[in-house]
N, C-alpha and C. Protein backbone atom coordinates (compact mmCIF):
# COMPACT_ATOMS: atom_id res chain seq x y z
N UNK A 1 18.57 37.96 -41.57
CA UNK A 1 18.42 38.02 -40.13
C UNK A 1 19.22 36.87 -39.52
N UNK A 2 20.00 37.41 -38.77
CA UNK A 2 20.80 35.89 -37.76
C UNK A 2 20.23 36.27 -36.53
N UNK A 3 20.28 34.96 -36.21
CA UNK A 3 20.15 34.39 -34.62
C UNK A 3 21.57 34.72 -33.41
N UNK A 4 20.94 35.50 -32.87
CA UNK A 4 22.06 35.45 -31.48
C UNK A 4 21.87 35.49 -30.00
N UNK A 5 22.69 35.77 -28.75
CA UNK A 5 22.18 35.25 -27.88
C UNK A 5 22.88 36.92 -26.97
N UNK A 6 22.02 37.49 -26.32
CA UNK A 6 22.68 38.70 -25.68
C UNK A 6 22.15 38.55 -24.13
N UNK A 7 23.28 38.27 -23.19
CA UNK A 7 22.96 37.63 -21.38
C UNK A 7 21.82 36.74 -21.31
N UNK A 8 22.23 35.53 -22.27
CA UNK A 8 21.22 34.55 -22.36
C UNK A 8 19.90 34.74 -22.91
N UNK A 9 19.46 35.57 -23.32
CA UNK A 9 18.47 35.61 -24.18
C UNK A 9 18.60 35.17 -25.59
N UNK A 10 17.56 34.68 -26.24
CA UNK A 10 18.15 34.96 -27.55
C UNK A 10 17.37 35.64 -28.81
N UNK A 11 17.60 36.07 -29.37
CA UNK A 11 17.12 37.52 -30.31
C UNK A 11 17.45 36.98 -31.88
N UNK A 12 16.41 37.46 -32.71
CA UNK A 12 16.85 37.69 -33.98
C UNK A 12 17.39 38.92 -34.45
N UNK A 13 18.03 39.04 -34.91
CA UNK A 13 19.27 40.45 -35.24
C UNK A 13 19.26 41.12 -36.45
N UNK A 14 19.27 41.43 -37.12
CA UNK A 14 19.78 42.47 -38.19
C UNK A 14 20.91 43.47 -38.16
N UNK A 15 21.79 43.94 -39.19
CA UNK A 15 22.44 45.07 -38.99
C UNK A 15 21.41 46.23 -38.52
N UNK A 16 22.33 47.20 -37.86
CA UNK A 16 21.18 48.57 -37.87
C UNK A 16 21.88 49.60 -38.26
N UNK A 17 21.19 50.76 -38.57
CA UNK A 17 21.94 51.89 -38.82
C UNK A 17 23.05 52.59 -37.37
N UNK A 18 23.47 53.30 -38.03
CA UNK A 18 24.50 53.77 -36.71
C UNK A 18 23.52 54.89 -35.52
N UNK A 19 23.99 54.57 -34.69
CA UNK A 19 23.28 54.73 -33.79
C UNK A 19 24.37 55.28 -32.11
N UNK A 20 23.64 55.89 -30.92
CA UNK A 20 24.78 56.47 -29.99
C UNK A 20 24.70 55.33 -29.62
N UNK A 21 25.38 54.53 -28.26
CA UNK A 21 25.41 53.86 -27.58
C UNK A 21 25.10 54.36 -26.20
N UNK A 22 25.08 53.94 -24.76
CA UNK A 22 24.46 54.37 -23.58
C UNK A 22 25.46 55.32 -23.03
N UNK A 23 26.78 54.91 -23.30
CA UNK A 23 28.32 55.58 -23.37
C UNK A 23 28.47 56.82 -23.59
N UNK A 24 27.55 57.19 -25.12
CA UNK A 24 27.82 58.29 -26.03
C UNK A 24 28.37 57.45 -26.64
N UNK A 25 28.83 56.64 -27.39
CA UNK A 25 29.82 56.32 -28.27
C UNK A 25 29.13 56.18 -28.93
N UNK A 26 29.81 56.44 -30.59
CA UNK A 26 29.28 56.68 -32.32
C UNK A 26 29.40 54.65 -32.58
N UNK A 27 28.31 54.13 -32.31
CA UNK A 27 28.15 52.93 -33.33
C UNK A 27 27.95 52.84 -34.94
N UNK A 28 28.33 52.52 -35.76
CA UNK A 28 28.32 51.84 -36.82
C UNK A 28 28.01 50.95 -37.32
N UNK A 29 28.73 49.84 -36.55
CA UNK A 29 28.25 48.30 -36.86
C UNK A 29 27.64 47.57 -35.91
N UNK A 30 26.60 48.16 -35.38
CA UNK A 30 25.62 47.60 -34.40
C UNK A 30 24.38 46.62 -35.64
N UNK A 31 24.02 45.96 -34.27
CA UNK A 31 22.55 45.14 -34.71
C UNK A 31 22.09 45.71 -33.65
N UNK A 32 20.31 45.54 -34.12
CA UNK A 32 19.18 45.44 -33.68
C UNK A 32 17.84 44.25 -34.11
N UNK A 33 17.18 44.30 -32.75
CA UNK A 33 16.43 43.77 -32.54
C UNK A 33 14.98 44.29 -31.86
N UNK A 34 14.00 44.45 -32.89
CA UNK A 34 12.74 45.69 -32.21
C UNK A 34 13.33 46.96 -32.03
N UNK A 35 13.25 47.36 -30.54
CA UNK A 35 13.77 48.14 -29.61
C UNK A 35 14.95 48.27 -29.31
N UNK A 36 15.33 47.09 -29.39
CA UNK A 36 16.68 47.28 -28.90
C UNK A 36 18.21 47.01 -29.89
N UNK A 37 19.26 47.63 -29.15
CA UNK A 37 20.40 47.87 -30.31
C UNK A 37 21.42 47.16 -29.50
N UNK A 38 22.51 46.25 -30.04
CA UNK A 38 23.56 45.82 -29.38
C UNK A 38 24.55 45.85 -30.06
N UNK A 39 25.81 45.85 -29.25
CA UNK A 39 27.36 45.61 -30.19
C UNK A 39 27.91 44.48 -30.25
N UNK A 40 28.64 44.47 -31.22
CA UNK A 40 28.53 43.15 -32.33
C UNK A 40 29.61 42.24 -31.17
N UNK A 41 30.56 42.98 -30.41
CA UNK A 41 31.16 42.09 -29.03
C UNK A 41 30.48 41.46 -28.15
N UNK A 42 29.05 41.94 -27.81
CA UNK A 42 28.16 41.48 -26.96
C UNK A 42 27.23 40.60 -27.29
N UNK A 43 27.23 40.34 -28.25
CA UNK A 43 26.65 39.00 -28.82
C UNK A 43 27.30 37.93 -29.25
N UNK A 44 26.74 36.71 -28.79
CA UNK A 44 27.37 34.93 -29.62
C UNK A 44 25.90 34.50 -30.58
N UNK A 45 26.81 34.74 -32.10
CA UNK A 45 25.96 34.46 -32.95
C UNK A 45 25.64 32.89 -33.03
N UNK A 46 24.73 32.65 -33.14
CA UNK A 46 24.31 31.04 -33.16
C UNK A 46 24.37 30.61 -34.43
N UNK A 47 25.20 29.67 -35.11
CA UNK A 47 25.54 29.17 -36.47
C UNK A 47 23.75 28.72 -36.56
N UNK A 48 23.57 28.71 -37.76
CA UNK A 48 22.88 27.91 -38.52
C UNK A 48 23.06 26.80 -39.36
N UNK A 49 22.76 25.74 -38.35
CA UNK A 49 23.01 24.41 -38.81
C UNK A 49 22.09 23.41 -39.47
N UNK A 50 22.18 22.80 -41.00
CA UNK A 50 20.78 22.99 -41.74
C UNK A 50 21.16 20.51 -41.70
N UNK A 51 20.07 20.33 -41.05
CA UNK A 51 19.93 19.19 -41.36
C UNK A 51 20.20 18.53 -42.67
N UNK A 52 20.65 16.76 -41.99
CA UNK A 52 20.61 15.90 -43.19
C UNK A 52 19.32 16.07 -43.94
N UNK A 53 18.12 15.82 -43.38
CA UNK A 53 16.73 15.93 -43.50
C UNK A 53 16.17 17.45 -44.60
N UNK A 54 16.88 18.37 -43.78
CA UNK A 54 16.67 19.94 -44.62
C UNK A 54 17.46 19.58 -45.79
N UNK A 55 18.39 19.10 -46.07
CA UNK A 55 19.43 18.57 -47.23
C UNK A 55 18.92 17.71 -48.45
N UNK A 56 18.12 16.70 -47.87
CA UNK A 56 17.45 16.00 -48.94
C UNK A 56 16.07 16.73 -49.04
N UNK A 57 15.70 17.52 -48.83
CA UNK A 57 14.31 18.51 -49.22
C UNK A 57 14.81 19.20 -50.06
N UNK A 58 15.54 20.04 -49.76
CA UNK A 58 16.35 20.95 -50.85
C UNK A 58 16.87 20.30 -52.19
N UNK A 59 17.37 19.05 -51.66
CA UNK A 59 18.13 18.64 -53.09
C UNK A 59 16.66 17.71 -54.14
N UNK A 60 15.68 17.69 -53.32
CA UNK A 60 14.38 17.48 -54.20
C UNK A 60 13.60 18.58 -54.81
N UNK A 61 14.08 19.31 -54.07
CA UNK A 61 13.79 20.79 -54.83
C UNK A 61 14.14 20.88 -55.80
N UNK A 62 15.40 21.18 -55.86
CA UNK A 62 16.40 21.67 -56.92
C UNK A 62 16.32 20.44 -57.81
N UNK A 63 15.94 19.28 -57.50
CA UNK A 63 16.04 18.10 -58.62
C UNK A 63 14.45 18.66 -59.83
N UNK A 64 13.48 18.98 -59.16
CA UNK A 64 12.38 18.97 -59.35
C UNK A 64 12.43 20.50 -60.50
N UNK A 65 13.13 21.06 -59.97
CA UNK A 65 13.53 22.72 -60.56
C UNK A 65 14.09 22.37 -61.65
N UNK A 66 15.12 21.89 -61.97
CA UNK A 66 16.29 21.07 -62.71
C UNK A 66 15.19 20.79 -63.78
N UNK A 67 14.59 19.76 -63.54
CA UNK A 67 13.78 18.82 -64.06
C UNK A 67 12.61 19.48 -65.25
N UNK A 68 11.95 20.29 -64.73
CA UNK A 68 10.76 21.52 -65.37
C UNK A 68 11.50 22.28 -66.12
N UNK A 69 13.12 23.07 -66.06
CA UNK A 69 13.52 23.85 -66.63
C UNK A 69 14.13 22.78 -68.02
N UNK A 70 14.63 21.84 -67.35
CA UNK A 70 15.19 21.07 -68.81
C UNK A 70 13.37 20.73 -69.47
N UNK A 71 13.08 20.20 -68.83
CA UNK A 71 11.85 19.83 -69.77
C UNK A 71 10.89 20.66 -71.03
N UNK A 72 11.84 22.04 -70.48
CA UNK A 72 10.80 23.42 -71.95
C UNK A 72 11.72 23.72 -72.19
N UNK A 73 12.54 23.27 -72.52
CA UNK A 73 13.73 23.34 -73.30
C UNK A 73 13.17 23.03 -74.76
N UNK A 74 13.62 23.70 -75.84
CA UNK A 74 13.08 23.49 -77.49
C UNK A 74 13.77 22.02 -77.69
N UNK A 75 15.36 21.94 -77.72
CA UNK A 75 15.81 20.72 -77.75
C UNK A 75 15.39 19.18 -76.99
N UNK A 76 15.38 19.56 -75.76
CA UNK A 76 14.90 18.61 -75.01
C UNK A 76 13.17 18.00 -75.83
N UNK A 77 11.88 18.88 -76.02
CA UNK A 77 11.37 18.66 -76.55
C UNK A 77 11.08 17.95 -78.06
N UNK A 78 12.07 18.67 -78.73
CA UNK A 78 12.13 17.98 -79.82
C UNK A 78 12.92 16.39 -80.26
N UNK A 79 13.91 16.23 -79.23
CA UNK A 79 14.38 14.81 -79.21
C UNK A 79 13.34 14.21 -78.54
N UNK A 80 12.58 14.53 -77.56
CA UNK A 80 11.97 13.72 -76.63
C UNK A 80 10.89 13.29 -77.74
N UNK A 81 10.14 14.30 -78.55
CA UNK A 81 8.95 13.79 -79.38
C UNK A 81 9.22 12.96 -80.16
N UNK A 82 10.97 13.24 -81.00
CA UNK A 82 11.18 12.31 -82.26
C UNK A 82 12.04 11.32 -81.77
N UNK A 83 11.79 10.63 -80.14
CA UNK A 83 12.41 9.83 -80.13
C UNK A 83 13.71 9.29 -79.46
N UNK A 84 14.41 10.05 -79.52
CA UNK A 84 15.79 10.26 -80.10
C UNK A 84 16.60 9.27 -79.10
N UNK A 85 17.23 8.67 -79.23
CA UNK A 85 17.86 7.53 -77.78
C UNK A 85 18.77 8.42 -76.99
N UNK A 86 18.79 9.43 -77.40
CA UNK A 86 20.29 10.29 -76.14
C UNK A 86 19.06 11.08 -75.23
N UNK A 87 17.58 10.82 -75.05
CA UNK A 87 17.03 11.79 -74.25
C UNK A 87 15.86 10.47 -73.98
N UNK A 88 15.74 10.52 -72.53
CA UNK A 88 13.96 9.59 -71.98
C UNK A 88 13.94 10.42 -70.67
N UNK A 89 12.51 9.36 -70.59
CA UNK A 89 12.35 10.06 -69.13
C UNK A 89 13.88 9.81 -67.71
N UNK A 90 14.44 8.31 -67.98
CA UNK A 90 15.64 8.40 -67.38
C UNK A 90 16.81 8.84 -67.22
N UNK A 91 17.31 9.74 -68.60
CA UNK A 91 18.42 10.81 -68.83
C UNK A 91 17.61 11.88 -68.14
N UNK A 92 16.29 11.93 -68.11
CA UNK A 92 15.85 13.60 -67.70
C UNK A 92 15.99 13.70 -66.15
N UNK A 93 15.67 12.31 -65.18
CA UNK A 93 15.70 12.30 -63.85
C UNK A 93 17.01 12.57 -63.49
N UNK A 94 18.16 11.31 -64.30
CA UNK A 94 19.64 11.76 -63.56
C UNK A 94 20.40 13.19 -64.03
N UNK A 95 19.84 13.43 -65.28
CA UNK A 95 20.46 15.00 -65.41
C UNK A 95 19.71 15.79 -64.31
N UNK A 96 18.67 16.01 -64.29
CA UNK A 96 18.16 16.92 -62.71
C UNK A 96 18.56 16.74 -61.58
N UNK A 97 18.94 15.43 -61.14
CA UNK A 97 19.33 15.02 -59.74
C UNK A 97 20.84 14.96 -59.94
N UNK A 98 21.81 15.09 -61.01
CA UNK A 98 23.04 15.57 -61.37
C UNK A 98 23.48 17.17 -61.15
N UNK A 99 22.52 17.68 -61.14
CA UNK A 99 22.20 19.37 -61.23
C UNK A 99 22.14 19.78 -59.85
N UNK A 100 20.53 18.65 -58.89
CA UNK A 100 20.76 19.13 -57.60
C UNK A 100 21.52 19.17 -56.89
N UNK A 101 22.70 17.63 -56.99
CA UNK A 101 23.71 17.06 -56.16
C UNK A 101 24.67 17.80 -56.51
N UNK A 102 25.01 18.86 -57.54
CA UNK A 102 26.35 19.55 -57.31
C UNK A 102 25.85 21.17 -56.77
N UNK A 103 24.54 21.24 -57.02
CA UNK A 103 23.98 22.59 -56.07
C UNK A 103 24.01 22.45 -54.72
N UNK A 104 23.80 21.13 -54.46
CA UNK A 104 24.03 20.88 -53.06
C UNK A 104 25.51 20.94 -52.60
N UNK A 105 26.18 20.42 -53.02
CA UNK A 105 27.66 20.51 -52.93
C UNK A 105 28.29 22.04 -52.54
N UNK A 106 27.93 22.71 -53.34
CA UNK A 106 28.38 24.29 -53.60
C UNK A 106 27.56 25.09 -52.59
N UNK A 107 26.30 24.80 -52.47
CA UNK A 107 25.89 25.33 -51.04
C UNK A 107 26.43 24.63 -49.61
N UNK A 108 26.59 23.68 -49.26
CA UNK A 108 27.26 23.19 -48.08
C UNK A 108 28.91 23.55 -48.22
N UNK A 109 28.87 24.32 -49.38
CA UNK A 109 31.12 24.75 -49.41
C UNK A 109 31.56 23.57 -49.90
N UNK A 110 31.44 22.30 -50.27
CA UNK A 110 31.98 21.31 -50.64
C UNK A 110 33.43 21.48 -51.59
């Protein structure tokens, strides 16, 4: 669903199926909203612009995600029990937060 703005209102949108217009004319690539149907000229879509703030939530996410999936890992487990100096709890934080920070990257287009 995107956000747009039709004679100052503003609406959440979806594609819709094809549909007449008031014209008669054969739409195709219309959106709708409820009731109502508009063409894709008559609307200014409003970007979605995701905070610094939304940015570091996400990338604690994905650190935290990162983090649980390496952790049931057979390997990860088994160095972690016997020890092993190439795996602690501090290789496990920066490999997860290594993981989020280039997910983050690739979602903002970096």
């Amino acid at each position: 669903m995107k956000k747009a703005i039709y004679k100052g209102v503003e609406y959440n949108v979806e594609p819709s199926e094809p549909f007449v217009d008031a014209a008669g004319n054969w739409i195709e690539d219309g959106y709708k909203s409820g009731i109502h149907r508009f063409l894709p000229e008559d609307l200014e879509f409003i970007r979605n612009e995701i905070t610094d703030s939304d940015w570091e939530q996400r990338r604690y996410e994905l650190a935290k995600a990162a983090m649980q999936s390496i952790s049931q890992l057979d390997e990860f487990k088994y160095r972690f029990a016997t020890k092993s100096e190439s795996v602690s709890y501090d290789w496990l934080c920066r490999e997860s937060i290594k993981i989020a920070d280039t997910m983050v990257k690739k979602l903002k287009g970096e």
